[in-house]
Protein backbone atom coordinates (compact mmCIF):
# COMPACT_ATOMS: atom_id res chain seq x y z
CA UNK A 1 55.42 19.70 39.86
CA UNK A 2 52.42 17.78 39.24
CA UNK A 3 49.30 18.14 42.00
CA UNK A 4 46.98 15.56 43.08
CA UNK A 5 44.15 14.41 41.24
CA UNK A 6 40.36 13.81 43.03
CA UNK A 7 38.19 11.38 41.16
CA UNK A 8 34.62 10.36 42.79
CA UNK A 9 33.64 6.77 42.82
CA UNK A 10 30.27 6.21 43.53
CA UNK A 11 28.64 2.48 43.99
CA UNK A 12 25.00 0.94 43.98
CA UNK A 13 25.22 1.92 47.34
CA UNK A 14 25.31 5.34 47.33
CA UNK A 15 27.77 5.34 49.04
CA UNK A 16 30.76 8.16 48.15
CA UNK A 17 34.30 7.09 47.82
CA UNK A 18 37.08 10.09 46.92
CA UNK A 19 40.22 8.67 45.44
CA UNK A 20 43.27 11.28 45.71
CA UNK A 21 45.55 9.89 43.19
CA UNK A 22 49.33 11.14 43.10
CA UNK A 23 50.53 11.06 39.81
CA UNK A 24 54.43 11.52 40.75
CA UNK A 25 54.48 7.75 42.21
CA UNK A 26 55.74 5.26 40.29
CA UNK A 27 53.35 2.46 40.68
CA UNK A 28 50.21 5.33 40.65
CA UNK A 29 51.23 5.70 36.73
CA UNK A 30 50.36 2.18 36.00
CA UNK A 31 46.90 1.90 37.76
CA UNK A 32 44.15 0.76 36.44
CA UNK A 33 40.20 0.72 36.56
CA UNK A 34 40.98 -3.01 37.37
CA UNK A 35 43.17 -2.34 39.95
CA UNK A 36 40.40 0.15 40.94
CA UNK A 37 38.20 -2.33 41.14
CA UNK A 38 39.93 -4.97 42.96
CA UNK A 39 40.84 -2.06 45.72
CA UNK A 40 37.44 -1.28 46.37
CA UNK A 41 35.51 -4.85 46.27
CA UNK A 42 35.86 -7.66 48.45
CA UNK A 43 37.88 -10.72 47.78
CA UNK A 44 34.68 -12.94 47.75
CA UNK A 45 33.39 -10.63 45.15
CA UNK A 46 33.77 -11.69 41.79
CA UNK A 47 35.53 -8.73 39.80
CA UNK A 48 34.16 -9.24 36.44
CA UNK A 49 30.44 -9.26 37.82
CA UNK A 50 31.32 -5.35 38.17
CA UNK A 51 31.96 -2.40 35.64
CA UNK A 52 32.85 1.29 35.71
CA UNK A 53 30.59 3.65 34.20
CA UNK A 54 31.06 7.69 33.35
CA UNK A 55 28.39 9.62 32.13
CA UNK A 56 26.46 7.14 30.94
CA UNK A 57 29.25 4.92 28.87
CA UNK A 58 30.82 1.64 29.73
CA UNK A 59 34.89 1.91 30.25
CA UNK A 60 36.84 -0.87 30.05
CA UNK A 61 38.65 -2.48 32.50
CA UNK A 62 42.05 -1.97 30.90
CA UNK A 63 41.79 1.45 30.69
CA UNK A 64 44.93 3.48 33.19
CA UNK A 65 43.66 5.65 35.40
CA UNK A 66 45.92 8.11 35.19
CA UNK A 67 47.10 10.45 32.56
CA UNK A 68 43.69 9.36 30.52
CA UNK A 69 41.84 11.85 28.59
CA UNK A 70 38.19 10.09 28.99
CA UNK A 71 38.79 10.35 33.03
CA UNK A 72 39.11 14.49 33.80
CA UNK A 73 39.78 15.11 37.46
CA UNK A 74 36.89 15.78 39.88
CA UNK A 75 35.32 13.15 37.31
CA UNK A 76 32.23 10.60 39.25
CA UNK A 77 33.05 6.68 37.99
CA UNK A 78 30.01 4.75 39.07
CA UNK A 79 30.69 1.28 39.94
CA UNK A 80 27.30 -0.47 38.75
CA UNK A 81 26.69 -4.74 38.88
CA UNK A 82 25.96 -6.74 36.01
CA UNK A 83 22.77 -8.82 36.18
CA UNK A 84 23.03 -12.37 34.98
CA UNK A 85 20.69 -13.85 32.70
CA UNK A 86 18.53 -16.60 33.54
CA UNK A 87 15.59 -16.54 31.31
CA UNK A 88 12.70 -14.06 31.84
CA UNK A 89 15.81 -10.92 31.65
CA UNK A 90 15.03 -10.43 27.62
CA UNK A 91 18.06 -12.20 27.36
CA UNK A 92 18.56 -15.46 24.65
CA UNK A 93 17.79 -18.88 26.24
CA UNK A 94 19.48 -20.71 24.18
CA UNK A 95 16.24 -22.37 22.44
CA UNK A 96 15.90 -19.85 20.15
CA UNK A 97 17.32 -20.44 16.33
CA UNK A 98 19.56 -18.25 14.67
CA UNK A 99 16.26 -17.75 11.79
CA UNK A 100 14.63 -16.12 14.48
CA UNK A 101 16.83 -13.36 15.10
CA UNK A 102 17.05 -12.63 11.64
CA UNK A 103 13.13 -12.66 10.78
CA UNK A 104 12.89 -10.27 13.83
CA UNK A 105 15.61 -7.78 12.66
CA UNK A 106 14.68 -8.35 8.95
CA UNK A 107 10.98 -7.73 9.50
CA UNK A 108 10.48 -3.86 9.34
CA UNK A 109 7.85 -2.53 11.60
CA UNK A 110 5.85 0.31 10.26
CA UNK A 111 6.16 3.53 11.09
CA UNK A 112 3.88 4.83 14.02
CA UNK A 113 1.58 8.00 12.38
CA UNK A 114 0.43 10.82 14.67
CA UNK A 115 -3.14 10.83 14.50
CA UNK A 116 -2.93 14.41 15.27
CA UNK A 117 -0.84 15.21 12.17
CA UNK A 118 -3.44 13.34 9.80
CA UNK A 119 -6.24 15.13 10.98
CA UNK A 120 -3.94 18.51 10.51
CA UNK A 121 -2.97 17.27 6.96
CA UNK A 122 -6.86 16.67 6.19
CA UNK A 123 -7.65 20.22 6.93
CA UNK A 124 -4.56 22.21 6.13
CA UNK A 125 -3.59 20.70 2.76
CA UNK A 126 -5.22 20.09 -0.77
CA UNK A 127 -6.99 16.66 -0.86
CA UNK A 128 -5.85 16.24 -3.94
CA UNK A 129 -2.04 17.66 -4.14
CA UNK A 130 -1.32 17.65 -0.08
CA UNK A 131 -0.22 21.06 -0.61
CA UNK A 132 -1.16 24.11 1.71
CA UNK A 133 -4.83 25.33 1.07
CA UNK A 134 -5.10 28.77 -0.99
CA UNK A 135 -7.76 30.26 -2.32
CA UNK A 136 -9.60 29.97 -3.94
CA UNK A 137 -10.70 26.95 -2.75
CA UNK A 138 -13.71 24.23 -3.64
CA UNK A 139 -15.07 20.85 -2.07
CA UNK A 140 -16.46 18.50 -3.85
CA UNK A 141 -19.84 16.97 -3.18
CA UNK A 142 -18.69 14.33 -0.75
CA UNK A 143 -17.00 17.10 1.67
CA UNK A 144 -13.40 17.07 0.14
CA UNK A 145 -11.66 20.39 -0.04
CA UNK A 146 -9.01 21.29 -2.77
CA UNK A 147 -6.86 24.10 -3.96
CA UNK A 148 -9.05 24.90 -7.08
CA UNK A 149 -6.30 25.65 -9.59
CA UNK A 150 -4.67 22.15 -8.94
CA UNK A 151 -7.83 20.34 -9.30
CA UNK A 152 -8.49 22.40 -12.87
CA UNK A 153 -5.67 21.19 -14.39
CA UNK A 154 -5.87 17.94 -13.31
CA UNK A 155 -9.52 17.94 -15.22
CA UNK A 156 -7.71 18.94 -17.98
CA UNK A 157 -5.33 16.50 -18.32
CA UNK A 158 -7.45 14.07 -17.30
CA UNK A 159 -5.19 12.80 -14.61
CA UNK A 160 -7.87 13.10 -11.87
CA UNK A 161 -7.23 9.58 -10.00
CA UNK A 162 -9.98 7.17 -9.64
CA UNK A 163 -11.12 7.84 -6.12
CA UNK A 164 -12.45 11.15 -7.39
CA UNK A 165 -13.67 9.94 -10.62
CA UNK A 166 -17.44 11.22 -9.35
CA UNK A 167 -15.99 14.57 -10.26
CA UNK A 168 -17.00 15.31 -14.11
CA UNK A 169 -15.96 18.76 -13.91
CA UNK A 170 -16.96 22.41 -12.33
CA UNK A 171 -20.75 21.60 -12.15
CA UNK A 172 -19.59 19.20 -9.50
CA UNK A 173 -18.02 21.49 -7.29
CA UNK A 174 -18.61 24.55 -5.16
CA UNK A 175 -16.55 27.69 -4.98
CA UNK A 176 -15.86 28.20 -0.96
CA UNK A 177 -15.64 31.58 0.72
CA UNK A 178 -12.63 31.04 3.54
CA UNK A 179 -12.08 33.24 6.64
CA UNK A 180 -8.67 33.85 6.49
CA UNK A 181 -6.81 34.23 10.89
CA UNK A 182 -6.90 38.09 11.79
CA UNK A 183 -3.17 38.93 11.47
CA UNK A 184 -2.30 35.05 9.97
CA UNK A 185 0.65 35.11 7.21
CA UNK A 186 0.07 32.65 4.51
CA UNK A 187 3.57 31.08 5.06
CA UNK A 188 3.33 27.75 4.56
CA UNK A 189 3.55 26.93 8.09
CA UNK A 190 1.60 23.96 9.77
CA UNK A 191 -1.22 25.65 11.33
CA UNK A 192 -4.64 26.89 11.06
CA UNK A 193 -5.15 29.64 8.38
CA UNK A 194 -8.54 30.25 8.20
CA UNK A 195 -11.35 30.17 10.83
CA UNK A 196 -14.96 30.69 11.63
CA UNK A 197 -16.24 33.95 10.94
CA UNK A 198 -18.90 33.90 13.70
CA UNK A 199 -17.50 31.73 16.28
CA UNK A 200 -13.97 32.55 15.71
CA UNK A 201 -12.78 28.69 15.75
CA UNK A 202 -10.19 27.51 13.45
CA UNK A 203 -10.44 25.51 10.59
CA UNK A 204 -7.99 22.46 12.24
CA UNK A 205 -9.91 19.44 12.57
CA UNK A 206 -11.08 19.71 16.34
CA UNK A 207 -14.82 21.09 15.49
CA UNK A 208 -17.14 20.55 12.33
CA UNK A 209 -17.77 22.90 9.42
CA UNK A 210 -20.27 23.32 7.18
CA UNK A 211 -19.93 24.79 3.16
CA UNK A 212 -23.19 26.11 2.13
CA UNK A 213 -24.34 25.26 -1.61
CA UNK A 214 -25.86 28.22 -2.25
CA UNK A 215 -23.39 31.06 -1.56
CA UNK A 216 -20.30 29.47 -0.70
CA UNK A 217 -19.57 30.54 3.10
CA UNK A 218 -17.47 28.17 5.23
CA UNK A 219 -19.72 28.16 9.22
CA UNK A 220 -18.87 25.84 11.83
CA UNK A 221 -21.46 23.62 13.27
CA UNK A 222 -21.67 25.14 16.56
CA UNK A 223 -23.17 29.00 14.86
CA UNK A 224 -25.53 27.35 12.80
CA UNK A 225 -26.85 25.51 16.22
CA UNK A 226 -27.14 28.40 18.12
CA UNK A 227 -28.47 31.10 15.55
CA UNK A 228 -31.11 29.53 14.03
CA UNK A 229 -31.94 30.94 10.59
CA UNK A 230 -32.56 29.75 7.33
CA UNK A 231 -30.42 32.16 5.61
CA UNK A 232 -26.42 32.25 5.57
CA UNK A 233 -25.19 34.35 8.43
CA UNK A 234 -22.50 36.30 6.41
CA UNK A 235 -24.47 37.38 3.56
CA UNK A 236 -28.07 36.77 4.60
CA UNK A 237 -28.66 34.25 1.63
CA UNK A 238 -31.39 31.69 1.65
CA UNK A 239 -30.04 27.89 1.98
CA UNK A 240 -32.21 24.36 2.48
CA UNK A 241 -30.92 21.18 4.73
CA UNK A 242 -29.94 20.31 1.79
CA UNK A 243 -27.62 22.89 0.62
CA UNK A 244 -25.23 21.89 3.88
CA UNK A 245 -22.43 20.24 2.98
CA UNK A 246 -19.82 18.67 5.98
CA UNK A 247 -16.43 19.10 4.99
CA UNK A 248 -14.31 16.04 5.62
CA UNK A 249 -17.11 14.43 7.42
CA UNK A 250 -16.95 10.81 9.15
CA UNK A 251 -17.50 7.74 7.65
CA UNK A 252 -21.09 8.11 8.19
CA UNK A 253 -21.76 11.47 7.13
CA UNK A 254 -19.63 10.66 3.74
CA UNK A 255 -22.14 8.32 2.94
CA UNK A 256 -24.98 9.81 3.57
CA UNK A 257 -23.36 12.91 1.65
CA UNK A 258 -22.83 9.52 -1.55
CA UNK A 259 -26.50 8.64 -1.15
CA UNK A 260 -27.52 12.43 -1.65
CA UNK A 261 -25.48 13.02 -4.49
CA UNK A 262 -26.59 9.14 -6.04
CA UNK A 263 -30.11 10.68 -5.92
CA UNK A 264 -29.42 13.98 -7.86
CA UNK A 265 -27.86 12.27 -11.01
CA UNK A 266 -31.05 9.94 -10.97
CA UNK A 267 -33.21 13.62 -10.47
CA UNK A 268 -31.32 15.11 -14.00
CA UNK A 269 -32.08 11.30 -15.60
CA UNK A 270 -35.57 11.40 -14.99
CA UNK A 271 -36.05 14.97 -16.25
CA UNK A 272 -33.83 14.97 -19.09
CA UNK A 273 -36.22 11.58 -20.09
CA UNK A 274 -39.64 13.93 -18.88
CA UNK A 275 -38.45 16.57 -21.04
CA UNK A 276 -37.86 14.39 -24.25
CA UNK A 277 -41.13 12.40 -23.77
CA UNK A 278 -42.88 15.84 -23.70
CA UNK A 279 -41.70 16.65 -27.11
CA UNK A 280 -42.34 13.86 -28.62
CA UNK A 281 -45.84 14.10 -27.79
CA UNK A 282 -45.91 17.89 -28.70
CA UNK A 283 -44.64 16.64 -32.61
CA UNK A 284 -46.98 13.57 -32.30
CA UNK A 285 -49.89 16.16 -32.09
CA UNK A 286 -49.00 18.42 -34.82
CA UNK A 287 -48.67 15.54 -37.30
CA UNK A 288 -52.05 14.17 -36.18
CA UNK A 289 -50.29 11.29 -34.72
CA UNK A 290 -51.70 8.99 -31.67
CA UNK A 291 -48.80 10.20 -28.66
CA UNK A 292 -48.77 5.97 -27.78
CA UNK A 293 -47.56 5.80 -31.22
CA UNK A 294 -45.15 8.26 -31.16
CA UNK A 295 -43.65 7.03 -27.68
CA UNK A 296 -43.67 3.36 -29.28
CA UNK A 297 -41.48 4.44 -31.81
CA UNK A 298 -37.46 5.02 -32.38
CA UNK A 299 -36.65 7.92 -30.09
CA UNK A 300 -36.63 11.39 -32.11
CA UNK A 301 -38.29 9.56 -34.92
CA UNK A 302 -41.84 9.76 -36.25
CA UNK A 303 -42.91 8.11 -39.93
CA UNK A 304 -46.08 8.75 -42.09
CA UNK A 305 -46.70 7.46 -44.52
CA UNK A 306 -43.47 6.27 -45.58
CA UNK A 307 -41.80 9.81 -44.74
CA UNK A 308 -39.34 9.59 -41.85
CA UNK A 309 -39.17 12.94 -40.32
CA UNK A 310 -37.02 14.12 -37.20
CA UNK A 311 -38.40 15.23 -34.21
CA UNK A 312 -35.18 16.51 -32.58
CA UNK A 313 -32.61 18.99 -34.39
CA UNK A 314 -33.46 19.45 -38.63
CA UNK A 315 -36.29 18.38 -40.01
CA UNK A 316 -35.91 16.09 -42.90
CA UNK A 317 -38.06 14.39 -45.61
CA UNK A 318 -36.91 11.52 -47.47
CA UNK A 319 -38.83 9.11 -49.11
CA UNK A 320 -38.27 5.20 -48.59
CA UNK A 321 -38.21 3.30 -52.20
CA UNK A 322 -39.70 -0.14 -52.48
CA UNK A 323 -39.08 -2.67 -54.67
CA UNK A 324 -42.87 -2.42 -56.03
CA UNK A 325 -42.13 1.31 -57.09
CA UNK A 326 -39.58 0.31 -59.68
CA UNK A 327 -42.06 -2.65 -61.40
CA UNK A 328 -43.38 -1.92 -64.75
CA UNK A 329 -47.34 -1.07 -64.95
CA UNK A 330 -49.61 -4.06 -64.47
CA UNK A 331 -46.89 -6.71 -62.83
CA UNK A 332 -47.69 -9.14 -60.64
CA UNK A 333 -45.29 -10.43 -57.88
CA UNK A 334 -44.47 -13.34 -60.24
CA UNK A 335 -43.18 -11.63 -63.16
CA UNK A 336 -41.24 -9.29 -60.84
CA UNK A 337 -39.59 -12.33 -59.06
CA UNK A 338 -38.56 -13.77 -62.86
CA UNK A 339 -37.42 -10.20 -63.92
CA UNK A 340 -34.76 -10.81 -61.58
CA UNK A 341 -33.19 -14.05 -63.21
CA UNK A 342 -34.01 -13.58 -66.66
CA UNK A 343 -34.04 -10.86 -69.00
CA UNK A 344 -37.38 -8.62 -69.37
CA UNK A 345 -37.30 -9.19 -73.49
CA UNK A 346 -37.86 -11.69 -75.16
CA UNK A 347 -35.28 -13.28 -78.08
CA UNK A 348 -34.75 -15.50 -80.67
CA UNK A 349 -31.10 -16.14 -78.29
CA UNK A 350 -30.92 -19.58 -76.62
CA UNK A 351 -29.64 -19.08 -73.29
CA UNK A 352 -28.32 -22.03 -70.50
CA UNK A 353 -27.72 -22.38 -67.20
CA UNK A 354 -24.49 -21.00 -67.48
CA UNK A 355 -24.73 -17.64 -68.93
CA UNK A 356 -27.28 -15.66 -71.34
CA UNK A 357 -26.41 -16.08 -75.09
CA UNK A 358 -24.83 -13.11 -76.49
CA UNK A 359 -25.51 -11.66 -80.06
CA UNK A 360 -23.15 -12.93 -82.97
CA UNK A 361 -19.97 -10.91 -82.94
CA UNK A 362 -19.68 -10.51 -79.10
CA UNK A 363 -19.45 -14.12 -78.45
């Protein structure tokens, strides 16, 4: 013999209704949530303005009471009130088109980014392959940090992209010195690897690091503020102002960082021109020659007296040939100039405008 079932109806109210159902009656077999409802609301309440809820899902009206798998006894059916649009609800208007709905669904809206997992990726991975940071490591001169062996090969192949196209190979890099986490596992995870070996601060983003030119140490800002010294604190090596290099600076800092490195390839310009000036002028004296002359001249070329001689790389004398060194003795510009049309020898042999005579027997 069946027992009773107890199901919980709860209203906007608050108020608690229990409903002891007794499933060996006829007419309880056949009931309804709509007969629910109509039981429990007022006549001068609409029923349709109502709906039954359970645990968080809508249940339709038609649904028996009884004997139903989605209603378990000692279940709590919340009887909740629809709200009916008016405007101002989110609800349609009517005034809207039917282009507008699809423009809004069509149009994708872009994914929101966690500024805390870009400034993670900036620090933890390889500028250049987004991979985790191993050493060895190297920045560039503009503060970017890369796993060395992917940067290598992509100077190789010459598939560097064109962002980092200041990078003309190892001369343009520094080898870093990392301080690995006491106790930290290199496995791939997404956290801070390497850290500060005086302050103890990790390399993540939230405080500033410096790479020093010279010997290759990684320091956050904070030592290098409070022990004052001119040499690295690691290894004691001598560094300038200049030999600090932020890594992954702001906007500002990059271009001061642009500006500093603009002014070193127009240092090696001017000295590479210095230097070749300086031996010009060095030949220029041991040929007896005036230096204005030799500066004057082609570059890495001196002549005297018709001889062309190299300054840089092999020497080399050859002699220029005129067209006065292959005249006969005792010509004059004239006869040269009508040596060229006519024939140096005189003969008996008319000759036209066409073509010199030939000799009998070759005409």
């Amino acid at each position: 013999m069946r027992s009773r079932t107890q199901i919980f109806v709860k209203s906007s109210t608050n108020s608690q209704e229990t409903l002891i159902v007794d499933p060996t009656h006829s007419q309880t077999q056949t009931l309804t949530l709509s007969d629910l409802k109509s039981s429990l609301l007022s006549r001068d309440q609409p029923l349709s303005s109502f709906y039954f809820t359970l645990n968080g899902k809508i249940l339709n009206d038609s649904i028996p009471l009884f004997d139903n798998p989605q209603i378990a006894p000692l279940s709590t059916l919340y009887l909740r009130q629809r709200v009916l649009g008016g405007g101002g609800d989110g609800g349609a208007t009517g005034a809207e088109s039917r282009d507008c709905y699809l423009k809004m669904y069509a149009e994708k809206k872009p994914d929101k980014i966690d500024p805390n997992e870009v400034r993670l990726s900036k620090w933890l991975n390889c500028a250049l392959s987004n991979e985790p940071l191993r050493e060895p490591c190297v920045i560039d001169k503009l503060g970017n940090i890369f796993n060395k062996e992917v940067l290598v090969q992509a100077l190789l192949s010459k598939s560097l992209p064109r962002g980092f196209g200041y990078i003309r190979g190892l001369k343009d890099l520094v080898n870093v010195k990392l301080t690995k986490v006491p106790g930290e596992e290199d496995d791939g995870g997404y956290h801070a690897k390497f850290q500060c070996p005086i302050t103890g601060f990790e390399f993540n983003g939230k405080y500033k690091f410096f790479a020093l030119r010279t010997c290759g140490h990684v320091l956050s800002a904070k030592a290098l503020k409070e022990v004052k010294s001119s040499s690295c604190l690691v290894c004691h090596e001598e560094f300038s102002e200049l030999d600090r290099i932020v890594i992954n600076g702001s906007e500002e800092e990059v271009a001061l960082l642009r500006e500093r490195m603009e002014g070193e390839k127009v240092k090696v310009k001017d000295k590479k021109v210095k230097r070749v000036k300086n031996d010009e002028v060095g030949i220029g004296k041991e040929e007896g020659l005036d230096s204005e002359k030799v500066s004057g001249m082609k570059r890495g070329v001196v002549e005297t007296n018709g001889v062309e001689k190299k300054i840089l790389g092999k020497v080399e004398n050859v002699k220029r040939l005129k067209a006065g060194d292959m005249a006969p003795p005792n010509a004059n510009k004239s006869s040269v100039y009508a040596s060229i049309f006519t024939s140096s020898k005189k003969s008996d042999l008319k000759e036209t405008y066409m073509c010199r005579s030939l000799p009998l027997g070759r005409n």
